[in-house]
N, C-alpha and C. Protein backbone atom coordinates (compact mmCIF):
# COMPACT_ATOMS: atom_id res chain seq x y z
N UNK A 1 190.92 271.23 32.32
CA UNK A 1 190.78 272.67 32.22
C UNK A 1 192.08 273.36 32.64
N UNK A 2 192.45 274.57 31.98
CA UNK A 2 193.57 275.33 32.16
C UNK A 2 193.05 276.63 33.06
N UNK A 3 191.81 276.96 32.90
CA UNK A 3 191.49 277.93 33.27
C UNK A 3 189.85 278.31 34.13
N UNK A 4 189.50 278.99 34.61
CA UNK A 4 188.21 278.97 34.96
C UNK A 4 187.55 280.35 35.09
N UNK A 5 186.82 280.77 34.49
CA UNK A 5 186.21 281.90 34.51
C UNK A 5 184.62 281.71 35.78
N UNK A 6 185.07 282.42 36.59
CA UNK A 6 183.44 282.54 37.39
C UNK A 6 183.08 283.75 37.53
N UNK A 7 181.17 283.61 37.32
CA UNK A 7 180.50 284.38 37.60
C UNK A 7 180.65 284.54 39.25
N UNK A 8 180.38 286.55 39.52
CA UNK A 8 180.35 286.93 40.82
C UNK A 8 179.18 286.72 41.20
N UNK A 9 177.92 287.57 41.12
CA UNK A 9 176.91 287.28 41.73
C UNK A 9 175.89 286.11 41.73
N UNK A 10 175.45 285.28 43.06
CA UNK A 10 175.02 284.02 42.68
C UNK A 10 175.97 282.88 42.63
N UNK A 11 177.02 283.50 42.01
CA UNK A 11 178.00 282.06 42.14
C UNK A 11 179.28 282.35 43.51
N UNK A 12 179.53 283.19 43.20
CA UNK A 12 181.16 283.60 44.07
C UNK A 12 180.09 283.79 45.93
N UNK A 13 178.79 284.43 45.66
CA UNK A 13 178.23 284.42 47.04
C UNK A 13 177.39 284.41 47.22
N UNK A 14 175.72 284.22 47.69
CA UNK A 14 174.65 283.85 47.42
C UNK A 14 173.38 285.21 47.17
N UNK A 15 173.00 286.22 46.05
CA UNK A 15 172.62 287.20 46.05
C UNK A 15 171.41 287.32 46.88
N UNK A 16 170.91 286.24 46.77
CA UNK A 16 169.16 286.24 46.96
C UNK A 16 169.13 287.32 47.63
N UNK A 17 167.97 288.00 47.33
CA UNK A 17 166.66 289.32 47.60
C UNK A 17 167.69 290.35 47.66
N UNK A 18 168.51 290.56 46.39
CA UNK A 18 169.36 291.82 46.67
C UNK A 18 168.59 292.58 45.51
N UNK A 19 167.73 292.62 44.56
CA UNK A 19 166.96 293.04 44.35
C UNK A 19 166.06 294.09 44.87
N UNK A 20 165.40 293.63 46.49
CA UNK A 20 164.83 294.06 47.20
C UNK A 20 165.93 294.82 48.09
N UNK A 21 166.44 294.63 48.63
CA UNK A 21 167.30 295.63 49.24
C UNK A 21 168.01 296.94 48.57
N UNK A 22 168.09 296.61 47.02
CA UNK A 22 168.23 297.97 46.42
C UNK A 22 167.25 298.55 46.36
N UNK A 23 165.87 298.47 46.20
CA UNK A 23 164.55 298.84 46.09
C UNK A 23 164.72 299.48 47.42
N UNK A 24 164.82 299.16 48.55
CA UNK A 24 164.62 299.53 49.61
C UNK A 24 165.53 300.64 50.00
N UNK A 25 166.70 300.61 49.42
CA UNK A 25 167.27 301.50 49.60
C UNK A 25 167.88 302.76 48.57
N UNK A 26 166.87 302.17 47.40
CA UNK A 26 166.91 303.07 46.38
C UNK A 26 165.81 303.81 45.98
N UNK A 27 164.50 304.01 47.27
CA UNK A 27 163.22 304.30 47.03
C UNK A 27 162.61 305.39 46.68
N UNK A 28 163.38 306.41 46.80
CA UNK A 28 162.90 307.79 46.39
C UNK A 28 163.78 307.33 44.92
N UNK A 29 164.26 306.63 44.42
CA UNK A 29 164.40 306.29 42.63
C UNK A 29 164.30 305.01 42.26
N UNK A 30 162.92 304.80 42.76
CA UNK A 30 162.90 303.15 42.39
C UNK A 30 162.25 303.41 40.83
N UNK A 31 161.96 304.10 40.59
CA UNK A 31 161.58 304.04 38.89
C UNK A 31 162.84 303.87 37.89
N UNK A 32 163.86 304.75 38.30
CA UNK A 32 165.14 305.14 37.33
C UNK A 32 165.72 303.93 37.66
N UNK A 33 165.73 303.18 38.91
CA UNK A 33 166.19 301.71 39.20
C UNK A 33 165.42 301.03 38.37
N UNK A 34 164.27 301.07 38.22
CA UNK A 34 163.52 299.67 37.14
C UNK A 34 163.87 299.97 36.04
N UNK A 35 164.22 301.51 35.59
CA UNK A 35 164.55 301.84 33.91
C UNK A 35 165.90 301.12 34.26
N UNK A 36 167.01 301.83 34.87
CA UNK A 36 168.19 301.24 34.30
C UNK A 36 167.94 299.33 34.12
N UNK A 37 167.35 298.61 35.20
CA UNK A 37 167.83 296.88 34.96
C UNK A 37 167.02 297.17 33.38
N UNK A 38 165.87 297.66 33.13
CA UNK A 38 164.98 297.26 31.80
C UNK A 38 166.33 297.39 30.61
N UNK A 39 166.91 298.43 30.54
CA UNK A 39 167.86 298.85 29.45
C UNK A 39 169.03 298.14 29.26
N UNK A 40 169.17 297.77 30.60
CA UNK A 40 170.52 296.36 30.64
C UNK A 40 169.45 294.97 29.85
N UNK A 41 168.55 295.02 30.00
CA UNK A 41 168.13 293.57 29.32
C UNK A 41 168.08 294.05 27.92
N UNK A 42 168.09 295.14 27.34
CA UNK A 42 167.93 295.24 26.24
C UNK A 42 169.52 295.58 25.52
N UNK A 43 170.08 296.04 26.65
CA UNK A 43 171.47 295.99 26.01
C UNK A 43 172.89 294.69 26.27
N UNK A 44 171.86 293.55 26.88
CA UNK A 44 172.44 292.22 27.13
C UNK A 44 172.94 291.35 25.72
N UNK A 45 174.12 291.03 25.97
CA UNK A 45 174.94 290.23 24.66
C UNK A 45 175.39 291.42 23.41
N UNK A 46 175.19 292.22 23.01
CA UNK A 46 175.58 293.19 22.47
C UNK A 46 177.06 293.12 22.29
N UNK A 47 177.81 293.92 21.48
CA UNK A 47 179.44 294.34 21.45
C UNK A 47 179.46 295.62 21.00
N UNK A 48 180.29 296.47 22.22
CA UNK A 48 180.24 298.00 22.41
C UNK A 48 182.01 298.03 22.37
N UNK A 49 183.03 297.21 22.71
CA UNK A 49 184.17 297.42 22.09
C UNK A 49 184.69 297.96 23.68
N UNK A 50 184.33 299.20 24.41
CA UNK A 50 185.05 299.52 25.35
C UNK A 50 183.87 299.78 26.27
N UNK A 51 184.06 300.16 27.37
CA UNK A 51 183.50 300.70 28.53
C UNK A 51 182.69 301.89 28.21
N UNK A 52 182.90 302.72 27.77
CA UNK A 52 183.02 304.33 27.14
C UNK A 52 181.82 304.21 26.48
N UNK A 53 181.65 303.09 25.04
CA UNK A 53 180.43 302.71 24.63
C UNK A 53 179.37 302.76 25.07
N UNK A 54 179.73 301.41 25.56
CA UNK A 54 178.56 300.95 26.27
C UNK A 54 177.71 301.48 27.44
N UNK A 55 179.00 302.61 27.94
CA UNK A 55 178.11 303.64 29.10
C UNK A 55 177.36 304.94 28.73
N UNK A 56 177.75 305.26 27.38
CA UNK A 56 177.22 305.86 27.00
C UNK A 56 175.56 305.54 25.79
N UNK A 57 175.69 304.26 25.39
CA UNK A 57 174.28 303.95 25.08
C UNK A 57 173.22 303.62 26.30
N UNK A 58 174.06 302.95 27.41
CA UNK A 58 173.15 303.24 28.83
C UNK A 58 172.39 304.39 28.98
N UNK A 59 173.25 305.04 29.33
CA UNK A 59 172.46 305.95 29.63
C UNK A 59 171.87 307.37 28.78
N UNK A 60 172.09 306.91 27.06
CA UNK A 60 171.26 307.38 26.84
C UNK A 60 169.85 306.97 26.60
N UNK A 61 169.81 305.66 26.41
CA UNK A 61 168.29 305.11 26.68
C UNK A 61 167.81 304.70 27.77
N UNK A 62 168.15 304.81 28.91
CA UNK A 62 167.77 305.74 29.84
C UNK A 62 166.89 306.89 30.42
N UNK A 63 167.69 307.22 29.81
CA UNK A 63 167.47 308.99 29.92
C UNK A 63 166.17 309.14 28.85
N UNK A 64 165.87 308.64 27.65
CA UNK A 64 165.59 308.22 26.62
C UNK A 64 163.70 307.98 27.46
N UNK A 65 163.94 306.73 28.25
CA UNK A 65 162.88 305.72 28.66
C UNK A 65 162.22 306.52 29.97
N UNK A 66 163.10 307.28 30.63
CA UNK A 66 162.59 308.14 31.84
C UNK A 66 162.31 309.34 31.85
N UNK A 67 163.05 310.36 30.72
CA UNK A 67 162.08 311.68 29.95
C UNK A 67 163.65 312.88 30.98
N UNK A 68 164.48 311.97 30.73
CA UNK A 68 165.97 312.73 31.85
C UNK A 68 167.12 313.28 30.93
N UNK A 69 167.81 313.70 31.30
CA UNK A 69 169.17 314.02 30.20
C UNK A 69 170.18 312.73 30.56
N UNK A 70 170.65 312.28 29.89
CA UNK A 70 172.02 311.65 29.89
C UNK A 70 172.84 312.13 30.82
N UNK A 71 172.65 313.17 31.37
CA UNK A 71 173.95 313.66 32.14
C UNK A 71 173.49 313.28 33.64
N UNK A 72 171.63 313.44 33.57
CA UNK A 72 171.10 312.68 34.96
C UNK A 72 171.39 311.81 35.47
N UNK A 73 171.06 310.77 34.46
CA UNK A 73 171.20 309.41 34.15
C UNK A 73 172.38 308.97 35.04
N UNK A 74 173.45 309.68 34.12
CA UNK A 74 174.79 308.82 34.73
C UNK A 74 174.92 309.62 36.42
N UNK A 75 174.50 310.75 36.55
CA UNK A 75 174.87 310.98 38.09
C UNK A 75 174.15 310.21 38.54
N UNK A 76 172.75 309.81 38.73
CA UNK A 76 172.49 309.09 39.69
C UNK A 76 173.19 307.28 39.38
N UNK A 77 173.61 307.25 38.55
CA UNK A 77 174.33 305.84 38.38
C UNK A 77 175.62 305.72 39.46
N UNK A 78 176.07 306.63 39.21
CA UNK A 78 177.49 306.93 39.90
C UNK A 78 177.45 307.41 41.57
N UNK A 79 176.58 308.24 41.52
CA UNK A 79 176.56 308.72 42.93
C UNK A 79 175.62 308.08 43.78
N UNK A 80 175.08 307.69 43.09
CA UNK A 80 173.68 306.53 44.08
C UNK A 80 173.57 305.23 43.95
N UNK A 81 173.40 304.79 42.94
CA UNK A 81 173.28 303.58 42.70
C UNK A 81 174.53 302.58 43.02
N UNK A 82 175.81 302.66 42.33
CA UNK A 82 176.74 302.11 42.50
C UNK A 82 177.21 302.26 44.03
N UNK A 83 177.08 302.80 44.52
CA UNK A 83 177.67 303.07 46.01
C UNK A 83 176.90 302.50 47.38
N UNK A 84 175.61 302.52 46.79
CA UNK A 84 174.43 302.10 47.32
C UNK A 84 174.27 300.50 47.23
N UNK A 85 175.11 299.86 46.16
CA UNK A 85 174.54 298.29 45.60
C UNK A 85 176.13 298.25 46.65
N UNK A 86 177.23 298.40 46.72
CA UNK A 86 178.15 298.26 48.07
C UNK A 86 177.77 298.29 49.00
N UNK A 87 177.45 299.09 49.44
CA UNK A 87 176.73 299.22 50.42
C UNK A 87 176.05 298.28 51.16
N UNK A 88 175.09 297.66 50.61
CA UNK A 88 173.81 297.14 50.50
C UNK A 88 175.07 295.31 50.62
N UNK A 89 175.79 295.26 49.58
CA UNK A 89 176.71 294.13 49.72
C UNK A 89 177.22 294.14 51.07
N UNK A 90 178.45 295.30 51.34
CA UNK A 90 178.92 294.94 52.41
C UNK A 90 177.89 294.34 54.02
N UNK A 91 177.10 295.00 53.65
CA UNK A 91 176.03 294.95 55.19
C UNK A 91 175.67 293.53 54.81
N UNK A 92 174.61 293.02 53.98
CA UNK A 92 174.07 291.90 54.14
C UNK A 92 174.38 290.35 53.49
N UNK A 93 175.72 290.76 52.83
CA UNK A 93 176.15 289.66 51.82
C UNK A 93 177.78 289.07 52.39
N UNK A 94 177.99 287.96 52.04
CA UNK A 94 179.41 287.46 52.24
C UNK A 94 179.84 286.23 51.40
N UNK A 95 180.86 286.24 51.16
CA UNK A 95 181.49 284.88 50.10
C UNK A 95 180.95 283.29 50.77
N UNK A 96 180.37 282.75 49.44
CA UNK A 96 180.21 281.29 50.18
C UNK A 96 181.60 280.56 50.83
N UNK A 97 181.03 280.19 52.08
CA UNK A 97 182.46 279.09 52.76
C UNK A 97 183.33 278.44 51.75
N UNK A 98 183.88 278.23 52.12
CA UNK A 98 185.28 277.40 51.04
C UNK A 98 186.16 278.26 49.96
N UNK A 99 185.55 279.09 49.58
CA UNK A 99 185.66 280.20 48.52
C UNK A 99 187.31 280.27 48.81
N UNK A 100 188.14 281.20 49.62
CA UNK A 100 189.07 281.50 49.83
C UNK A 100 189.94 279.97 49.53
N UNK A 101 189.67 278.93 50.38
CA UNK A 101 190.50 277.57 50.35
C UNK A 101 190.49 277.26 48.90
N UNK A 102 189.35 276.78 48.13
CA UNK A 102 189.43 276.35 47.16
C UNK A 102 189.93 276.84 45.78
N UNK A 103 189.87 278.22 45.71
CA UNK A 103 190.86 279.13 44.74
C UNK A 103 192.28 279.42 45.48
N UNK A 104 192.57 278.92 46.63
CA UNK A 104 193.90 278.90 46.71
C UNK A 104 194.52 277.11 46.18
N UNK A 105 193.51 276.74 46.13
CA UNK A 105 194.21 274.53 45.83
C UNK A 105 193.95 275.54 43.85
N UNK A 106 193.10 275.73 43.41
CA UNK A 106 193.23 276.20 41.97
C UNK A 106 194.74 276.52 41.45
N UNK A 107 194.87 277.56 42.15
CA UNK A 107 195.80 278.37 42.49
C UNK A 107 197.44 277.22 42.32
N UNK A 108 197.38 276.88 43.09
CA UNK A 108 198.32 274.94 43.71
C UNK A 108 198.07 274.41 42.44
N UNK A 109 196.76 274.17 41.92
CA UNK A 109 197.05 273.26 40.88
C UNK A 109 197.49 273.48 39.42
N UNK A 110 197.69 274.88 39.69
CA UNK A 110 198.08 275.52 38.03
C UNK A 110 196.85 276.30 37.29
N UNK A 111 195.54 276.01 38.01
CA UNK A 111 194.54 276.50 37.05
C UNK A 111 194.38 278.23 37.45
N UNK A 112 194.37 278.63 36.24
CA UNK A 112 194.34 279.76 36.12
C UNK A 112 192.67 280.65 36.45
N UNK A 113 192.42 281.57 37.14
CA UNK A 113 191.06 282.44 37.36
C UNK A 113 191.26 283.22 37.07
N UNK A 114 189.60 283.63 36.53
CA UNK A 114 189.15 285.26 36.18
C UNK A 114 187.87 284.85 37.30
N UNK A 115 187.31 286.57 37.61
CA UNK A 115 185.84 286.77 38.25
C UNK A 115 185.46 287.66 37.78
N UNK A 116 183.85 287.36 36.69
CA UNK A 116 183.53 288.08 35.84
C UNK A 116 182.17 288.61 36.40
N UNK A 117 182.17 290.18 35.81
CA UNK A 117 180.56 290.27 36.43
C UNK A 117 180.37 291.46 35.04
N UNK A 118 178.57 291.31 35.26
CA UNK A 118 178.00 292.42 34.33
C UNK A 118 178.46 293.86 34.82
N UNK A 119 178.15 294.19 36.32
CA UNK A 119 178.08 295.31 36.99
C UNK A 119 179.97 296.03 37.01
N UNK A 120 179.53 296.52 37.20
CA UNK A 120 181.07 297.53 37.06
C UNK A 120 181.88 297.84 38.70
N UNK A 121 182.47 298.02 38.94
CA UNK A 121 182.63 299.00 40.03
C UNK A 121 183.44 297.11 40.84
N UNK A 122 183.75 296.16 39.94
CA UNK A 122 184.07 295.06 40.52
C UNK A 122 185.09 294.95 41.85
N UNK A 123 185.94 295.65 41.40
CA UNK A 123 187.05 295.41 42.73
C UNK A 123 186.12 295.72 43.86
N UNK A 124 185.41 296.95 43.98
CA UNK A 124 185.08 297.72 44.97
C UNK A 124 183.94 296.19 45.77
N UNK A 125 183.15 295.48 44.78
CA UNK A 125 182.23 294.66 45.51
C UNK A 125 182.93 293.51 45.39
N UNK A 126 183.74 293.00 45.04
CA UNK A 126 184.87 292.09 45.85
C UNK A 126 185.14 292.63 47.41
N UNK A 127 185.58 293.40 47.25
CA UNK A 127 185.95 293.69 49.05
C UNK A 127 184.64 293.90 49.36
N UNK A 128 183.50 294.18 49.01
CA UNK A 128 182.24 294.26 49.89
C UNK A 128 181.89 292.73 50.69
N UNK A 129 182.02 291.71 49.10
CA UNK A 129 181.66 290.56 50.46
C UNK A 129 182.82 290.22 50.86
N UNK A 130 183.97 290.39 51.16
CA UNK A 130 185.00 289.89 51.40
C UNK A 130 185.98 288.63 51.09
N UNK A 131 185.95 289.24 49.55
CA UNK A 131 186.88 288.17 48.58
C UNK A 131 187.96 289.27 47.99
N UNK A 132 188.96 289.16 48.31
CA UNK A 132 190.19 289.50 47.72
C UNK A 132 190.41 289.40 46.34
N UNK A 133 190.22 290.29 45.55
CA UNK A 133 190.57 290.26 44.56
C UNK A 133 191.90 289.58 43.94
N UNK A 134 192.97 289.98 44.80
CA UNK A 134 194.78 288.43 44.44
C UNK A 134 194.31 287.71 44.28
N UNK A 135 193.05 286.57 44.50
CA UNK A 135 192.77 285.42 44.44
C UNK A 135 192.65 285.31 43.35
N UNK A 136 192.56 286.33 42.06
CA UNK A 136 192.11 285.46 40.94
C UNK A 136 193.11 286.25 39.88
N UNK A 137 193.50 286.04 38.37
CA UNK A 137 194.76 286.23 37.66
C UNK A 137 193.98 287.55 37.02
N UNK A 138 192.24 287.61 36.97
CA UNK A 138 192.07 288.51 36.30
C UNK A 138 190.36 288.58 37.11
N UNK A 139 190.75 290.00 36.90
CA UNK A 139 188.78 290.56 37.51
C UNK A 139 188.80 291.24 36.78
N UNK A 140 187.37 291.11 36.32
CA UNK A 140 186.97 292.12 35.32
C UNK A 140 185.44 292.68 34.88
N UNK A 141 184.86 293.93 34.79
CA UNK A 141 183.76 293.47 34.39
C UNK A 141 183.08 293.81 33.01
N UNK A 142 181.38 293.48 32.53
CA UNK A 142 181.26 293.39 31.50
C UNK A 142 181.51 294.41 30.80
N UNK A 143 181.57 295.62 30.91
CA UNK A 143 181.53 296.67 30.13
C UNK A 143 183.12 296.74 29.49
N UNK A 144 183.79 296.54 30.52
CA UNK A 144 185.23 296.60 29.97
C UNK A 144 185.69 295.57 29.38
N UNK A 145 185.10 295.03 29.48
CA UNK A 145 185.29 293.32 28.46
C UNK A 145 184.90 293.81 26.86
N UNK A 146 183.63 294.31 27.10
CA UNK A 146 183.31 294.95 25.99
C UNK A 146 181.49 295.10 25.52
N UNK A 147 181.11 294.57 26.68
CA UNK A 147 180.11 293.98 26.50
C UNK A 147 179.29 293.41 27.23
N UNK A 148 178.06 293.23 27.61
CA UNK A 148 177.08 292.48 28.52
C UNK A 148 176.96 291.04 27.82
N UNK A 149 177.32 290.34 29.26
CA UNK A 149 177.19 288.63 28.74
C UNK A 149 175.61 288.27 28.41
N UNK A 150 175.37 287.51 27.28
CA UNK A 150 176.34 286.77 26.56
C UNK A 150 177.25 286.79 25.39
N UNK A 151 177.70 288.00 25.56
CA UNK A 151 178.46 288.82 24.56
C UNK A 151 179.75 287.62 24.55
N UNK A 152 179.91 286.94 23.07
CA UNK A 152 180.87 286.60 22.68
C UNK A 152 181.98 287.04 22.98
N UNK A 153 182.66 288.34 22.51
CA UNK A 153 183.61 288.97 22.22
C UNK A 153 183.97 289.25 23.68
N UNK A 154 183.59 289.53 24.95
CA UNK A 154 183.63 289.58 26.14
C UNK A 154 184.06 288.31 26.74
N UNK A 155 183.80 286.78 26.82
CA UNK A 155 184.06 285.82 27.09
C UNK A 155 185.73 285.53 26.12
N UNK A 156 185.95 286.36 24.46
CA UNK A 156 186.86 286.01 24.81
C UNK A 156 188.55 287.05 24.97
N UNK A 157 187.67 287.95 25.37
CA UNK A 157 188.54 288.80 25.53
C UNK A 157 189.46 288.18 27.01
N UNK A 158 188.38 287.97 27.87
CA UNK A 158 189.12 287.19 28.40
C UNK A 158 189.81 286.01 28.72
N UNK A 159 189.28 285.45 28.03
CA UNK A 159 190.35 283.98 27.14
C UNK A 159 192.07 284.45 27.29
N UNK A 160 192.04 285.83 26.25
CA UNK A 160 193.13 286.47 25.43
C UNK A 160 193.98 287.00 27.05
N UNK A 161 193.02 287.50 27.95
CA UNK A 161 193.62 288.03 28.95
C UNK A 161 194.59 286.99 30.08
N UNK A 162 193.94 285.53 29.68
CA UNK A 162 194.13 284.29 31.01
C UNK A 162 195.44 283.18 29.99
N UNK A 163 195.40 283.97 28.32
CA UNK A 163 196.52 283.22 27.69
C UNK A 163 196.07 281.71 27.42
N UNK A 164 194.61 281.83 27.46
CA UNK A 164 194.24 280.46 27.18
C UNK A 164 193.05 280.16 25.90
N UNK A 165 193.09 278.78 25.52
CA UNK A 165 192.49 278.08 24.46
C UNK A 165 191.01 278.52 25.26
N UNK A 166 189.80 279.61 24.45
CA UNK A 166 188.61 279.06 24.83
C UNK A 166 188.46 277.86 25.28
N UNK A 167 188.56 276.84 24.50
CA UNK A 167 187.80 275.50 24.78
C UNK A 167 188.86 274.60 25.61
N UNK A 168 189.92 275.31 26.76
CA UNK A 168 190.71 274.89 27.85
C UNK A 168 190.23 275.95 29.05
N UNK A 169 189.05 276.42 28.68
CA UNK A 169 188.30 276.95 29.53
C UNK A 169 187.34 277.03 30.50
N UNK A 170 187.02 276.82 31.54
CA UNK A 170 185.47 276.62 31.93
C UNK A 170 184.65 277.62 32.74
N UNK A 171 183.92 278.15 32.42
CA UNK A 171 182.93 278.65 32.97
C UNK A 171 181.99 278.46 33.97
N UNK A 172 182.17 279.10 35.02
CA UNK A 172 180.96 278.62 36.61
C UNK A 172 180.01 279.73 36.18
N UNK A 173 178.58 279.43 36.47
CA UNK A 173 178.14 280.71 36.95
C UNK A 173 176.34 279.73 37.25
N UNK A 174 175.97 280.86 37.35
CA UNK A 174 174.27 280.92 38.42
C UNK A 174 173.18 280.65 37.21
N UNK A 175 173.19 281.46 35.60
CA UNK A 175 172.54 281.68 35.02
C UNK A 175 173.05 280.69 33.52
N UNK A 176 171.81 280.30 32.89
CA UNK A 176 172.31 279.75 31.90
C UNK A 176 172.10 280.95 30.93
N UNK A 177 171.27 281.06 31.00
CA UNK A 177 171.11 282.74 29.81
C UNK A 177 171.97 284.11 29.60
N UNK A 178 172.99 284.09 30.52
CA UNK A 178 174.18 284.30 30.19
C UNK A 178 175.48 284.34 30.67
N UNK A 179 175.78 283.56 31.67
CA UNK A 179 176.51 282.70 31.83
C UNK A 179 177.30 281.39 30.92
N UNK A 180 176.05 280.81 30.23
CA UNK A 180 176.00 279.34 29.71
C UNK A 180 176.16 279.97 28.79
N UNK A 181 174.97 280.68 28.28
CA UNK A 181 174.94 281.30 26.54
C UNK A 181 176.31 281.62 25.79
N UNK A 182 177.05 282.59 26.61
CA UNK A 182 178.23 283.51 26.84
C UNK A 182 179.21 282.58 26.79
N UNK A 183 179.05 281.50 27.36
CA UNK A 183 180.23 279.85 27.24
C UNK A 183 180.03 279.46 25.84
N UNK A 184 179.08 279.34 25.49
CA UNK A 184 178.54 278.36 24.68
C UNK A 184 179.07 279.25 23.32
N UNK A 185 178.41 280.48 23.25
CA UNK A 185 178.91 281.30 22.12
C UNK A 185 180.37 281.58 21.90
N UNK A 186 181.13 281.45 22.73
CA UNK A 186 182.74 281.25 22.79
C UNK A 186 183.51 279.97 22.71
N UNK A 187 182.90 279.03 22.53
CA UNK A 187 183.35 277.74 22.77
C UNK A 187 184.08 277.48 23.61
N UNK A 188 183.24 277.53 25.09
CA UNK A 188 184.06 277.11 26.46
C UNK A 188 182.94 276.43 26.86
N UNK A 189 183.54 275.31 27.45
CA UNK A 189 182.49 274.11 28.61
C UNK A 189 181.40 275.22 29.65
N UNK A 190 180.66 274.98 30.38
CA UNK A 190 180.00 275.73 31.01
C UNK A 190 179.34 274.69 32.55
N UNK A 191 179.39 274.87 33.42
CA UNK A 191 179.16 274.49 34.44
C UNK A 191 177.58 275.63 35.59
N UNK A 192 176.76 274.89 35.55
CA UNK A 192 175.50 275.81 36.38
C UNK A 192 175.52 275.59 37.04
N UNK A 193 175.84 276.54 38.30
CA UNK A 193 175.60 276.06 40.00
C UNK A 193 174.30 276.68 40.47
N UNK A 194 173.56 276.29 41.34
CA UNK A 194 172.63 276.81 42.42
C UNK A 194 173.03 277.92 43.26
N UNK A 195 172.90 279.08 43.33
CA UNK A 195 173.26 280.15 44.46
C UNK A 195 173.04 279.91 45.34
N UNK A 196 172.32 279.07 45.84
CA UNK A 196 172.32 278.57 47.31
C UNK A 196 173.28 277.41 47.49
N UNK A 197 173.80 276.65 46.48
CA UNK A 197 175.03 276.03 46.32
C UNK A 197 176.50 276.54 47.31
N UNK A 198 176.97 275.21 47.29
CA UNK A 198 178.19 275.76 48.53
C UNK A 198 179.20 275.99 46.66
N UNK A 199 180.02 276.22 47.26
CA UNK A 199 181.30 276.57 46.62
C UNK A 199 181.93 275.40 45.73
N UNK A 200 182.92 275.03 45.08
CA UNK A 200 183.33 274.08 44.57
C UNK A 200 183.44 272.23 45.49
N UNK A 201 182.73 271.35 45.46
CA UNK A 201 183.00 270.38 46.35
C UNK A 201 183.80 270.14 46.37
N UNK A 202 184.91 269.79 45.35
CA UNK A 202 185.99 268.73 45.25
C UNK A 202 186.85 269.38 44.02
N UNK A 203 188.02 269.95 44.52
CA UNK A 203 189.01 270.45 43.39
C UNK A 203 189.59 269.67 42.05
N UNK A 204 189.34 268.21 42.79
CA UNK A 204 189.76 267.24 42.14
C UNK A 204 188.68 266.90 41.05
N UNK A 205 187.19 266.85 41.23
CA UNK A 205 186.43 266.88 39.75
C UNK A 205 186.87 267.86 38.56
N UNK A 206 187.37 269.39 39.57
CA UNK A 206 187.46 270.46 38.13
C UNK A 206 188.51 269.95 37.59
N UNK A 207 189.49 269.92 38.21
CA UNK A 207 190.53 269.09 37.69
C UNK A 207 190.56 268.00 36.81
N UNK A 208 189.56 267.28 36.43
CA UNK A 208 189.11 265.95 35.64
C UNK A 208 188.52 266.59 34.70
């Protein structure tokens, strides 16, 4: 492999019950919270081309599914939600052990990283659990890719971004449904870890 693309949540640190902690702390809008994840499953694998798109079919079906304007929609996206899912990171979440060591031997060995996520606002929840964004050649997330994984065109946009052969590629992540899918539809290897999984064992397998 030349390169390695990993999923953030689940893989880069262990999410479990962050679900519930947005609920909990999103409770006077836990409805507009169940509309927005419903509309992301329906707007999963898709190609919207830019950010701009795709935030704007958000939230108009949305707005659409909850009886709101589009202009609702996105304030409470922006002013609550996103700030709130930090939030909610920094307090109860942190990078699995090894994390830092083992993307620095990557790093040593020539292999090139991206850290990919659906959710937006990436840099900001990098520093929530406390992973440095330098660690990797490219962060990015789905919307600006172009798309919700397992959006082809997203997996290889960043291919194009890391200067590498899809299929000198590999993919970590938590989910096969789009994680794997998202590999698979790009022609890159794909690797499934356990979120309760430690971090990479042995630099020397990726390396093989």
């Amino acid at each position: 492999m030349k390169a390695i693309i990993f999923d953030l949540d689940g893989t880069l640190y262990d999410n479990s019950r962050l679900p519930i902690w947005l609920i909990l702390n999103c409770i006077t809008s836990v409805v507009t919270l169940k509309t927005e994840r419903n509309t992301r499953k329906e707007l999963m694998g898709r190609h919207f081309g830019e950010s701009k798109e795709y935030f704007k079919q958000l939230f108009a079906t949305m707005a659409q599914k909850r009886g709101i304007s589009p202009e609702k929609a996105e304030r409470w996206y922006y002013a609550k939600y996103m700030p709130t899912m930090t939030r909610v990171l920094a307090k109860h979440y942190r990078l699995k052990d090894g994390v830092a060591d083992e993307l620095a031997q990557l790093r040593k060995a020539g292999i090139k990283t991206a850290v990919f996520s659906d959710y937006d606002h990436i840099i900001e929840r990098l520093h929530a659990v406390n992973i440095d964004p330098e660690w990797f050649d490219v962060c990015i997330d789905a919307p600006a890719a172009g798309g919700l994984k397992p959006c082809r065109e997203s997996f290889l946009k960043i291919a194009e971004l890391l200067g590498e052969k899809p299929e000198d590629i590999l993919v970590i992540g938590d989910r096969d449904d789009t994680d794997g899918q998202g590999a698979r539809n790009s022609g890159m290897p794909f690797l499934l870890v356990n979120k309760k999984d430690k971090f990479l064992r042995n630099i020397h397998e990726i390396k093989q």
